[in-house]
C-alpha atoms as a PDB file:
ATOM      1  CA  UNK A   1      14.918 -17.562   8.926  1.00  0.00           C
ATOM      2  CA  UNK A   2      12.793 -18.724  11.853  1.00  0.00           C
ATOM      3  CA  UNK A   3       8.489 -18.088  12.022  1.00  0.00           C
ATOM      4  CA  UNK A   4       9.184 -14.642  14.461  1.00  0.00           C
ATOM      5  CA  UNK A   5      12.168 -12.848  11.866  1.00  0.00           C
ATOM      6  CA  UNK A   6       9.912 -13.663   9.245  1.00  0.00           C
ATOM      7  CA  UNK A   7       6.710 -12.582  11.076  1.00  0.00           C
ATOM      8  CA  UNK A   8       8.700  -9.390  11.755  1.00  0.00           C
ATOM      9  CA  UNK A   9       9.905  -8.775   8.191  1.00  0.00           C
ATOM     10  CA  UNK A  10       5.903  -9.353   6.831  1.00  0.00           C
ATOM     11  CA  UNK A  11       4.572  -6.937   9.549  1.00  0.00           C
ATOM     12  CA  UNK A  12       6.930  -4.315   8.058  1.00  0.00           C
ATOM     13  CA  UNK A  13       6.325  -4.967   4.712  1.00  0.00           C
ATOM     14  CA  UNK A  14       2.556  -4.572   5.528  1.00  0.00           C
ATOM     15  CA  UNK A  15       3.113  -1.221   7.271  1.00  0.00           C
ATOM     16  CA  UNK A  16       5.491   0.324   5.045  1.00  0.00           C
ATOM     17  CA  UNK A  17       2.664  -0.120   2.290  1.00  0.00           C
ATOM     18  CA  UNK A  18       0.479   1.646   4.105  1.00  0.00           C
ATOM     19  CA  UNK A  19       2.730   4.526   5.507  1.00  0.00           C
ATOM     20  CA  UNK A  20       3.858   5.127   2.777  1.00  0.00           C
ATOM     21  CA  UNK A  21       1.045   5.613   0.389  1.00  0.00           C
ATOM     22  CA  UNK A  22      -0.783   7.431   3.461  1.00  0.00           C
ATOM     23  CA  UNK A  23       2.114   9.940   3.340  1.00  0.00           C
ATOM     24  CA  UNK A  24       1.852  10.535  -0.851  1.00  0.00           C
ATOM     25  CA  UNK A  25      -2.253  10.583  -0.174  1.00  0.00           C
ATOM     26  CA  UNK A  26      -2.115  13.283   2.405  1.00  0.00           C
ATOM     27  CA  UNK A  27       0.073  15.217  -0.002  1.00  0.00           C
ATOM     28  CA  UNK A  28      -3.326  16.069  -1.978  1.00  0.00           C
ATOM     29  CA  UNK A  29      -5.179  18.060   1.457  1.00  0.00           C
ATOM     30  CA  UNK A  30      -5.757  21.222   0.585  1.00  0.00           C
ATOM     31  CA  UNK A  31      -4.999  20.238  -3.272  1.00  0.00           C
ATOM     32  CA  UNK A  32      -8.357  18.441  -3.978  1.00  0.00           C
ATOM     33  CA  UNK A  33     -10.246  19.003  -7.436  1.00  0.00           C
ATOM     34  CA  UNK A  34     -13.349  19.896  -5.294  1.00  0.00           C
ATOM     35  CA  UNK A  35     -13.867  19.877  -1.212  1.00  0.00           C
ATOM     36  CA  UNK A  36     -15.793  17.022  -1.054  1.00  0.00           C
ATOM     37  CA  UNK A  37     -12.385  14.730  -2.377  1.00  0.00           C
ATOM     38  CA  UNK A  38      -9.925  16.856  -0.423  1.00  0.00           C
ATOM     39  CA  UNK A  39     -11.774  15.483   2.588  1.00  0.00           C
ATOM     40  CA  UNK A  40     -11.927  12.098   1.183  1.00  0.00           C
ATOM     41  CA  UNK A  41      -8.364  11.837   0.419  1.00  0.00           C
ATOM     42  CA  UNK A  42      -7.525  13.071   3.729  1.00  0.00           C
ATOM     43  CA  UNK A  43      -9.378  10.596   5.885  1.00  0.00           C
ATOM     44  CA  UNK A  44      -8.254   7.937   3.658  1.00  0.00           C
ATOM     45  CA  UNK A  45      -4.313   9.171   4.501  1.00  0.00           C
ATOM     46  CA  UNK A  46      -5.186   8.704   7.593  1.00  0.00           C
ATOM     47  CA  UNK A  47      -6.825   5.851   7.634  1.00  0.00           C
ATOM     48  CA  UNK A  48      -3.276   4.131   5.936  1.00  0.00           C
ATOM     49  CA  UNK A  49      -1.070   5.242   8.306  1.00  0.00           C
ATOM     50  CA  UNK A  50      -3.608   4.192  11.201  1.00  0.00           C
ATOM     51  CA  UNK A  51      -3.473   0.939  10.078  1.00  0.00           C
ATOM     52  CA  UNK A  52       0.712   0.948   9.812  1.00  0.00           C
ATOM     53  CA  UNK A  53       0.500   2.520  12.883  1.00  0.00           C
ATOM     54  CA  UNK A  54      -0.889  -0.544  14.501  1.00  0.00           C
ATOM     55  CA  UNK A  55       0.801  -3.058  12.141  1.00  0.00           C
ATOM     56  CA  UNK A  56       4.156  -1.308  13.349  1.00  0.00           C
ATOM     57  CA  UNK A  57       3.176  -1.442  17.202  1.00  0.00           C
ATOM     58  CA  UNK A  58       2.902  -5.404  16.633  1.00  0.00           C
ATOM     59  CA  UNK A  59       6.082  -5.716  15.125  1.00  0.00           C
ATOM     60  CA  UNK A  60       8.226  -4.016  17.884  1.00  0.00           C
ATOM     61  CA  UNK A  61       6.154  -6.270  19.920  1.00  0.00           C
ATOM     62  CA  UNK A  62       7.358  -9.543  17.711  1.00  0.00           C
ATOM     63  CA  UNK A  63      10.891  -7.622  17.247  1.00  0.00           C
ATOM     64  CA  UNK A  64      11.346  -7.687  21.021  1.00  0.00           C
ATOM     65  CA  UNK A  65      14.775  -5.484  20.733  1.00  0.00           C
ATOM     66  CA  UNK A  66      13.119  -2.539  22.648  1.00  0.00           C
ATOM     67  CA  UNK A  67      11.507  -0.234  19.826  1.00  0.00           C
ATOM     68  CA  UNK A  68       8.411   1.358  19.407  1.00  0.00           C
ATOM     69  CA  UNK A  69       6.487   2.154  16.407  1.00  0.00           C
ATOM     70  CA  UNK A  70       7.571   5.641  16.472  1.00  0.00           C
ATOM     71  CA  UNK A  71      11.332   4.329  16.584  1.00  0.00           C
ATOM     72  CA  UNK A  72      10.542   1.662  13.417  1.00  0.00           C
ATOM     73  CA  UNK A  73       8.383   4.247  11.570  1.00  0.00           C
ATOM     74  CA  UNK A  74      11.160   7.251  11.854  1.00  0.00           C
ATOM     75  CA  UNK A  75      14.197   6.253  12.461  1.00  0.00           C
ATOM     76  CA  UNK A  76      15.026   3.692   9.806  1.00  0.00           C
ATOM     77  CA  UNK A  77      16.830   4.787   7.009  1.00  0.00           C
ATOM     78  CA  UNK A  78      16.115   4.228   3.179  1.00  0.00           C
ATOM     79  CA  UNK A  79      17.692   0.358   2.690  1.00  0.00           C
ATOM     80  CA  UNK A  80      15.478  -0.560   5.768  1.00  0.00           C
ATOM     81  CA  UNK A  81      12.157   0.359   4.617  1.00  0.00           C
ATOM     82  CA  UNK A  82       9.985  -2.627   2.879  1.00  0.00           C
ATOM     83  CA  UNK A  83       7.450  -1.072   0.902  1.00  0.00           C
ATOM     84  CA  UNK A  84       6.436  -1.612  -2.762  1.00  0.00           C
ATOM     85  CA  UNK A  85       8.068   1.203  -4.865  1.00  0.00           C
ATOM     86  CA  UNK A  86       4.466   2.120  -6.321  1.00  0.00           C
ATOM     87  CA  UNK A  87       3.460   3.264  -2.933  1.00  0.00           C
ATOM     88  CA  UNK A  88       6.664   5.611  -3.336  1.00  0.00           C
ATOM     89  CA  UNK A  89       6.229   7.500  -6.446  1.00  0.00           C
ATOM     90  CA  UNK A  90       5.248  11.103  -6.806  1.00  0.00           C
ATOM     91  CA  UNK A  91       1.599  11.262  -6.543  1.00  0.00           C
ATOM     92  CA  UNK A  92       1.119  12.754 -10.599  1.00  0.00           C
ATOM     93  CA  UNK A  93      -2.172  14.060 -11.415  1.00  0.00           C
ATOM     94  CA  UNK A  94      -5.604  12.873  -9.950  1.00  0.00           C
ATOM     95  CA  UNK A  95      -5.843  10.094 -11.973  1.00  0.00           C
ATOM     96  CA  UNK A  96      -2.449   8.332 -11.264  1.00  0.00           C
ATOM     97  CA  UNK A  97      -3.441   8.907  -7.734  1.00  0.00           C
ATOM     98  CA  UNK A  98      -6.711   7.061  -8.357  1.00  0.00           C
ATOM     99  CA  UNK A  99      -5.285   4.391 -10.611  1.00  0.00           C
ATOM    100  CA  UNK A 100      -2.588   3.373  -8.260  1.00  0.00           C
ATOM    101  CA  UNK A 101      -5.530   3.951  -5.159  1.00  0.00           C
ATOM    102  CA  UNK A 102      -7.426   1.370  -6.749  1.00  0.00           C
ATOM    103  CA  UNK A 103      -5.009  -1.171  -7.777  1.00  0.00           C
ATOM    104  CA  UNK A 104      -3.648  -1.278  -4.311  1.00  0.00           C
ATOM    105  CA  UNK A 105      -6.898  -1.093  -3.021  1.00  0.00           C
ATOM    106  CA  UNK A 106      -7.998  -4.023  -4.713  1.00  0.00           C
ATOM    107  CA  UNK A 107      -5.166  -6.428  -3.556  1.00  0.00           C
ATOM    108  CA  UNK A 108      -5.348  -5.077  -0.125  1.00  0.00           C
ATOM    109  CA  UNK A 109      -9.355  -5.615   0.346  1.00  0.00           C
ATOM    110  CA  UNK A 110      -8.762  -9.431  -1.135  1.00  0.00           C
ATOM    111  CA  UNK A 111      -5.335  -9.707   1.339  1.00  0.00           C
ATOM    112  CA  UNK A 112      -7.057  -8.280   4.224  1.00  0.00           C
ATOM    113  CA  UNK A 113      -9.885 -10.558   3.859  1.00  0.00           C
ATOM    114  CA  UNK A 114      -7.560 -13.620   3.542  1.00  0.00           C
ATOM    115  CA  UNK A 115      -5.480 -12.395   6.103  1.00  0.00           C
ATOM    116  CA  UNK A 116      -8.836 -13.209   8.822  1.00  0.00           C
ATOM    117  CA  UNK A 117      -8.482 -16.620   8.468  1.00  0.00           C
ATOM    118  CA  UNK A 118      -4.659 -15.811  10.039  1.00  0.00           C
ATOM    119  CA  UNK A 119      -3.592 -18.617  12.423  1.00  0.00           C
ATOM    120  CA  UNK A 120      -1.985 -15.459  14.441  1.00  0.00           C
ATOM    121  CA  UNK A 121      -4.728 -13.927  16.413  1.00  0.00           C
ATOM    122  CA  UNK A 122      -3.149 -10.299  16.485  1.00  0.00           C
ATOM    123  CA  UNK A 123      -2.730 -10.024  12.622  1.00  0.00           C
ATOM    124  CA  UNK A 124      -6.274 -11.615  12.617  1.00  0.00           C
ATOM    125  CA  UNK A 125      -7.695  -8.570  14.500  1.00  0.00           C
ATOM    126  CA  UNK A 126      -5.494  -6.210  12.671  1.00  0.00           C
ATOM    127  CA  UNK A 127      -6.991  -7.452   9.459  1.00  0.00           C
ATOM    128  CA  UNK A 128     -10.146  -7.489  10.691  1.00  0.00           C
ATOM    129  CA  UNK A 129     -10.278  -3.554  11.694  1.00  0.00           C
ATOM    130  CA  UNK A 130      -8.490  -2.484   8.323  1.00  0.00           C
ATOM    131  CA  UNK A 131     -10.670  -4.574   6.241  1.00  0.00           C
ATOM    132  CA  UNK A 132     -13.564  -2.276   7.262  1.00  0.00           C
ATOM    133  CA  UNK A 133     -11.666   1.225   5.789  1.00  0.00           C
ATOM    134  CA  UNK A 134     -10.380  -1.023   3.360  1.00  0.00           C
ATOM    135  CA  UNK A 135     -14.071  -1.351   2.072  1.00  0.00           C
ATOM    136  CA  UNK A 136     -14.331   2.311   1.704  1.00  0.00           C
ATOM    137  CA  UNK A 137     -10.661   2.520   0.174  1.00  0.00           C
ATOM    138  CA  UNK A 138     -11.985   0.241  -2.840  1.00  0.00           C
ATOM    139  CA  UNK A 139     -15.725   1.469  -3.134  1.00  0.00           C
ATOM    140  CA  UNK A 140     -13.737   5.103  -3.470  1.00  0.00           C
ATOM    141  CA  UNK A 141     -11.459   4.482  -6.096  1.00  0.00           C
ATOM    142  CA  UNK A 142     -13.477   2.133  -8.178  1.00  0.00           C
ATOM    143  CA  UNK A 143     -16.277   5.121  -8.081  1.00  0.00           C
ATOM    144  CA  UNK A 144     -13.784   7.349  -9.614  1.00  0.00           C
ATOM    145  CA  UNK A 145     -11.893   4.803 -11.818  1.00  0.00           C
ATOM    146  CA  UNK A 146     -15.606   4.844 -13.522  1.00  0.00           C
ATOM    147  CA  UNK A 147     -16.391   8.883 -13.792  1.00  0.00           C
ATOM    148  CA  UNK A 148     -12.695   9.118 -15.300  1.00  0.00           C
ATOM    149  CA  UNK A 149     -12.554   6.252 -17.401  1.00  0.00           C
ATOM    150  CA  UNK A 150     -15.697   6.913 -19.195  1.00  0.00           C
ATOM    151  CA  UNK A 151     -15.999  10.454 -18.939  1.00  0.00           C
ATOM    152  CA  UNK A 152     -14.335  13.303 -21.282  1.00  0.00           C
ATOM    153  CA  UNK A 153     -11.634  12.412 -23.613  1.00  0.00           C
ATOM    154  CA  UNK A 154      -9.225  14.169 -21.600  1.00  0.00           C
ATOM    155  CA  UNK A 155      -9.666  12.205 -17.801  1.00  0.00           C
ATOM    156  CA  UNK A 156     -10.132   8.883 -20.022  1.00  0.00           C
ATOM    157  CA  UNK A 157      -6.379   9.674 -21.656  1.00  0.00           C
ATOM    158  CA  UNK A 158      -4.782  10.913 -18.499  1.00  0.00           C
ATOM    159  CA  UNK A 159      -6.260   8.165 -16.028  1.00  0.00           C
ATOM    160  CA  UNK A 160      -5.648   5.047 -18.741  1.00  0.00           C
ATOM    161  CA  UNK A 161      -1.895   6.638 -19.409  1.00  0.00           C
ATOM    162  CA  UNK A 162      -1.786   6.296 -15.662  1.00  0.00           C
ATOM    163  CA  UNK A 163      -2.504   2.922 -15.520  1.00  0.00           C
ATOM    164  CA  UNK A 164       0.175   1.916 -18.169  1.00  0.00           C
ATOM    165  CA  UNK A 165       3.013   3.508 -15.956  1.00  0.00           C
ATOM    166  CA  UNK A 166       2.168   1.604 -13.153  1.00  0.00           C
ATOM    167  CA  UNK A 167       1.126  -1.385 -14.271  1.00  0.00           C
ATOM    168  CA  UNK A 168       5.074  -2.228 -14.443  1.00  0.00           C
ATOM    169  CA  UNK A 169       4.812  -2.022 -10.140  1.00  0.00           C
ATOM    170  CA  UNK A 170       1.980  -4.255  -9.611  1.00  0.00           C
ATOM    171  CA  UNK A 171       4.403  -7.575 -10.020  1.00  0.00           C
ATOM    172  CA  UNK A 172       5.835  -7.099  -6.641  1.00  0.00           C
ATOM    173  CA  UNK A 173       2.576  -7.547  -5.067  1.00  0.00           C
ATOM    174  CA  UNK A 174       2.677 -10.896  -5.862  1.00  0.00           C
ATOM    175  CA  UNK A 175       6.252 -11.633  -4.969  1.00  0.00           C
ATOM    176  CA  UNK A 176       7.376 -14.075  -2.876  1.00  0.00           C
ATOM    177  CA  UNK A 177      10.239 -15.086  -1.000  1.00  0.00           C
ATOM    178  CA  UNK A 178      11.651 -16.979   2.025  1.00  0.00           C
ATOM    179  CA  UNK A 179       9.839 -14.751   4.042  1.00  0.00           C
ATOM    180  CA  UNK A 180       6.196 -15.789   2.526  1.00  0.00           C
ATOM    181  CA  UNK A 181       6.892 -18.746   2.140  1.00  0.00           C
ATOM    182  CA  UNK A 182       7.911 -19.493   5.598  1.00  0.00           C
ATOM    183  CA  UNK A 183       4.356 -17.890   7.036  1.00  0.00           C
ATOM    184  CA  UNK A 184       2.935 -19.668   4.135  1.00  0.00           C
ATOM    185  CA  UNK A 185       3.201 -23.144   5.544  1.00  0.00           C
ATOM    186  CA  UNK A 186       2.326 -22.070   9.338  1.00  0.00           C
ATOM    187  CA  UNK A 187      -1.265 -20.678   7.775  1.00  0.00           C
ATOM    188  CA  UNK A 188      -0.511 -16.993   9.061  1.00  0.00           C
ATOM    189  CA  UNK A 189      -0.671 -15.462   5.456  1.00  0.00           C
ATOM    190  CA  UNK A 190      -2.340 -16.355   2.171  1.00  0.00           C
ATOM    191  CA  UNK A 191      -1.050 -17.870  -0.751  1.00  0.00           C
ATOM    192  CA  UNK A 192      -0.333 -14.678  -3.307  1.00  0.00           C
ATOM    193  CA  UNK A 193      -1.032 -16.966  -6.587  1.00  0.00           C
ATOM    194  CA  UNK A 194      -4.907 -17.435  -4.691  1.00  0.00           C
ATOM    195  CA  UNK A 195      -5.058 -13.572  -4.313  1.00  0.00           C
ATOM    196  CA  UNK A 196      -3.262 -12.808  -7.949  1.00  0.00           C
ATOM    197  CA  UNK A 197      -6.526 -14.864  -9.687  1.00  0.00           C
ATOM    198  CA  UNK A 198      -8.794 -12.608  -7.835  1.00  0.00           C
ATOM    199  CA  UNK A 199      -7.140  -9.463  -8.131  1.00  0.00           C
ATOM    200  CA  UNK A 200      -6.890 -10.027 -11.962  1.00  0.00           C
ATOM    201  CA  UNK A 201     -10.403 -10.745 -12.293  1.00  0.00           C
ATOM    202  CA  UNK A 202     -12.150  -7.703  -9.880  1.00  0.00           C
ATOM    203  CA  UNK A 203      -9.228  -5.130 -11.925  1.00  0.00           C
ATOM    204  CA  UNK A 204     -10.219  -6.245 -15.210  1.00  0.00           C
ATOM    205  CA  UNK A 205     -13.669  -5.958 -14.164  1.00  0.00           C
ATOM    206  CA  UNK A 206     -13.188  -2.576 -13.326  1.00  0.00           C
ATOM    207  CA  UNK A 207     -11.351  -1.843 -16.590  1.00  0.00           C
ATOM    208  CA  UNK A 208     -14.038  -2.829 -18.851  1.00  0.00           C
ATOM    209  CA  UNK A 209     -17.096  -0.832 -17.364  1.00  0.00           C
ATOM    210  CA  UNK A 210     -14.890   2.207 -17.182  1.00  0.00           C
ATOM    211  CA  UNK A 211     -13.791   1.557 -20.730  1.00  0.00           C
ATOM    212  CA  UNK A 212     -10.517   1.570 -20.109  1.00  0.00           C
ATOM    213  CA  UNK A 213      -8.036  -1.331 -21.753  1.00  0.00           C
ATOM    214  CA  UNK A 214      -6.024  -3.456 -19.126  1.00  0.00           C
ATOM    215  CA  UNK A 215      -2.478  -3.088 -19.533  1.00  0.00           C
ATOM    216  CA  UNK A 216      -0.079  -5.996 -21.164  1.00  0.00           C
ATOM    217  CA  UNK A 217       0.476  -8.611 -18.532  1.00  0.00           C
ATOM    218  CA  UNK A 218       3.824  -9.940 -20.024  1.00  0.00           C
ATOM    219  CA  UNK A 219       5.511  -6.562 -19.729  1.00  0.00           C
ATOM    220  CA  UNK A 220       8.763  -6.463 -17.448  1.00  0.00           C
ATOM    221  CA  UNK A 221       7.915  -5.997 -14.078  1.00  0.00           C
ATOM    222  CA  UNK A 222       9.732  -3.852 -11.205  1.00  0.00           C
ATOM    223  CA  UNK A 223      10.943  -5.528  -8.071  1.00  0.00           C
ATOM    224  CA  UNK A 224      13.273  -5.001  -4.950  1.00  0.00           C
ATOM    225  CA  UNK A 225      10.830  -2.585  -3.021  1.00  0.00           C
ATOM    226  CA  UNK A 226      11.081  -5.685  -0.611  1.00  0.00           C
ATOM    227  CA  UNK A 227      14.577  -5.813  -0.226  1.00  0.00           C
ATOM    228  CA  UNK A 228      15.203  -2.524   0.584  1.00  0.00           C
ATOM    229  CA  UNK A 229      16.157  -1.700  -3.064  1.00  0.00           C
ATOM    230  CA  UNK A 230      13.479   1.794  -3.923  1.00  0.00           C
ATOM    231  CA  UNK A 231      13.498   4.896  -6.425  1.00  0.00           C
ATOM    232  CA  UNK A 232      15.360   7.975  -5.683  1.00  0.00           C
ATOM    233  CA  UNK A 233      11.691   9.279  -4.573  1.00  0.00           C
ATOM    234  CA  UNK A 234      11.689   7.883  -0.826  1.00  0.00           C
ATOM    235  CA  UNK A 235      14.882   8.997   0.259  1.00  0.00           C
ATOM    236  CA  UNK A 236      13.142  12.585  -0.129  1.00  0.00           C
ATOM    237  CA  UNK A 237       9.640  11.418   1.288  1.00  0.00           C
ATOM    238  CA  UNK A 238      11.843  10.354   3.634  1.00  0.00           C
ATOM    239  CA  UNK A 239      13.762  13.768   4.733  1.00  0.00           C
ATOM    240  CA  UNK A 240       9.938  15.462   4.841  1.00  0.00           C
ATOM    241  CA  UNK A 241       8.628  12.585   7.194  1.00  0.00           C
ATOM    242  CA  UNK A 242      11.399  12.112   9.220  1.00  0.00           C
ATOM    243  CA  UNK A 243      12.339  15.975   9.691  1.00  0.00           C
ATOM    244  CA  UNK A 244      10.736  16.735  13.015  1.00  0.00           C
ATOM    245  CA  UNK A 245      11.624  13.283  14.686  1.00  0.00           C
ATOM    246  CA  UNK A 246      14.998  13.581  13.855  1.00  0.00           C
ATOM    247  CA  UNK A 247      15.481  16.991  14.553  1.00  0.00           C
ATOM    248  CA  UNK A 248      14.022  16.837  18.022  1.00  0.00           C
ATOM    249  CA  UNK A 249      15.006  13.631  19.131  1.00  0.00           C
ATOM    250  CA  UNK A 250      12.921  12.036  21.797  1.00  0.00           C
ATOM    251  CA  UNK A 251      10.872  14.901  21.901  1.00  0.00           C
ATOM    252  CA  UNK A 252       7.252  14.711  23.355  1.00  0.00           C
ATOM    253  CA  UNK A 253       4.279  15.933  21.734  1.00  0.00           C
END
């Protein structure tokens, strides 16, 4: 695999993320426990699939084969998406929304940050503008990680059960391949075992003010979101995203 497939692959993976997740987030508008987090949770969908938006423009620009990021974000099918399956689960309750919020929150504030010292100068900048909502993403989640965690019985059991059934997930965003590897040694991304010390120490962090106990580390650990290999739950996200764009093909809004 040569530095521009790989590039290409990465710029997906990064997207996908982020398009995905926005997509479960925006599932809570008009669902939110009180106005003021229906709002939140709305900007911050947006937010995500602004920033795969722009990750996905750059990689039909590195892909070169004539596609656009409406073509790469609609009309690839299941085995071609290359997003962690956390982003892809049901969004649950509040509180696996949150918990899941602020564990990828955390590793994408510390990858973002790493990510501006890119020896690209496009991902540069597009880690650069994220990293600013980014901010927010984290300040967010960790605010409510703390009112659930240590609040009433009840939001400290459902947000901490959370946490246990995704904790499982959070391997694979630490996985590497050819792909890393190979962007690795040109300095374009970071080395995942420097952001899995970090990410272990802000979480746990985290865990302790809110009272809640970190989940066992040794526990098996899901993979293949990378390869194309997800849950039955994205093929339907899927059919709802895709509906309109495949329907109307080439159609003009």
């Amino acid at each position: 695999m040569n530095q521009q497939q790989a590039l290409f692959e990465y710029l997906l993976r990064m997207a996908d993320d982020r398009l995905i997740l926005g997509h479960r987030i925006s599932e809570w508008c008009g669902h939110g426990p009180i106005l003021e987090e229906d709002i939140a949770l709305s900007n911050i969908a947006l937010d995500l699939i602004g920033n795969a938006a722009n990750l996905l423009e750059y990689a039909a620009e590195v892909e070169a084969k004539g596609r656009d990021q409406d073509d790469l974000a609609y009309l690839r099918d299941e085995r071609e998406y290359r997003n962690i399956k956390m982003v892809e689960l049901p969004k649950g309750d509040f509180g696996f929304t949150i918990a899941r919020q602020f564990l990828f929150s955390v590793w994408s504030y510390l990858h973002l940050k790493a990510l501006q010292e890119s020896t690209d100068q496009t991902l540069k900048g597009l880690a650069q503008k994220a990293f600013k909502e980014t901010q927010y993403h984290l300040r967010h989640a960790r605010e409510w990680m703390l009112r659930l965690g240590d609040g009433t019985e009840e939001s400290h059991r459902r947000v901490q059960q959370s946490l246990n059934e995704l904790w499982r997930f959070t391997g694979e965003l630490f996985s590497q391949d050819e792909v890393d590897k190979t962007l690795m040694n040109a300095g374009i991304i970071p080395k995942m075992e420097n952001l899995r010390s970090g990410w272990n120490s802000l979480v746990a962090e985290v865990l302790e003010e809110a009272t809640l106990e970190k989940p066992d580390e040794q526990q098996y650990m899901v993979s293949g979101g990378r390869q194309g290999l997800h849950t039955e739950h994205l093929g339907h996200l899927l059919a709802d995203m895709q509906y309109l764009q495949r329907s109307y093909p080439e159609a003009e809004w």
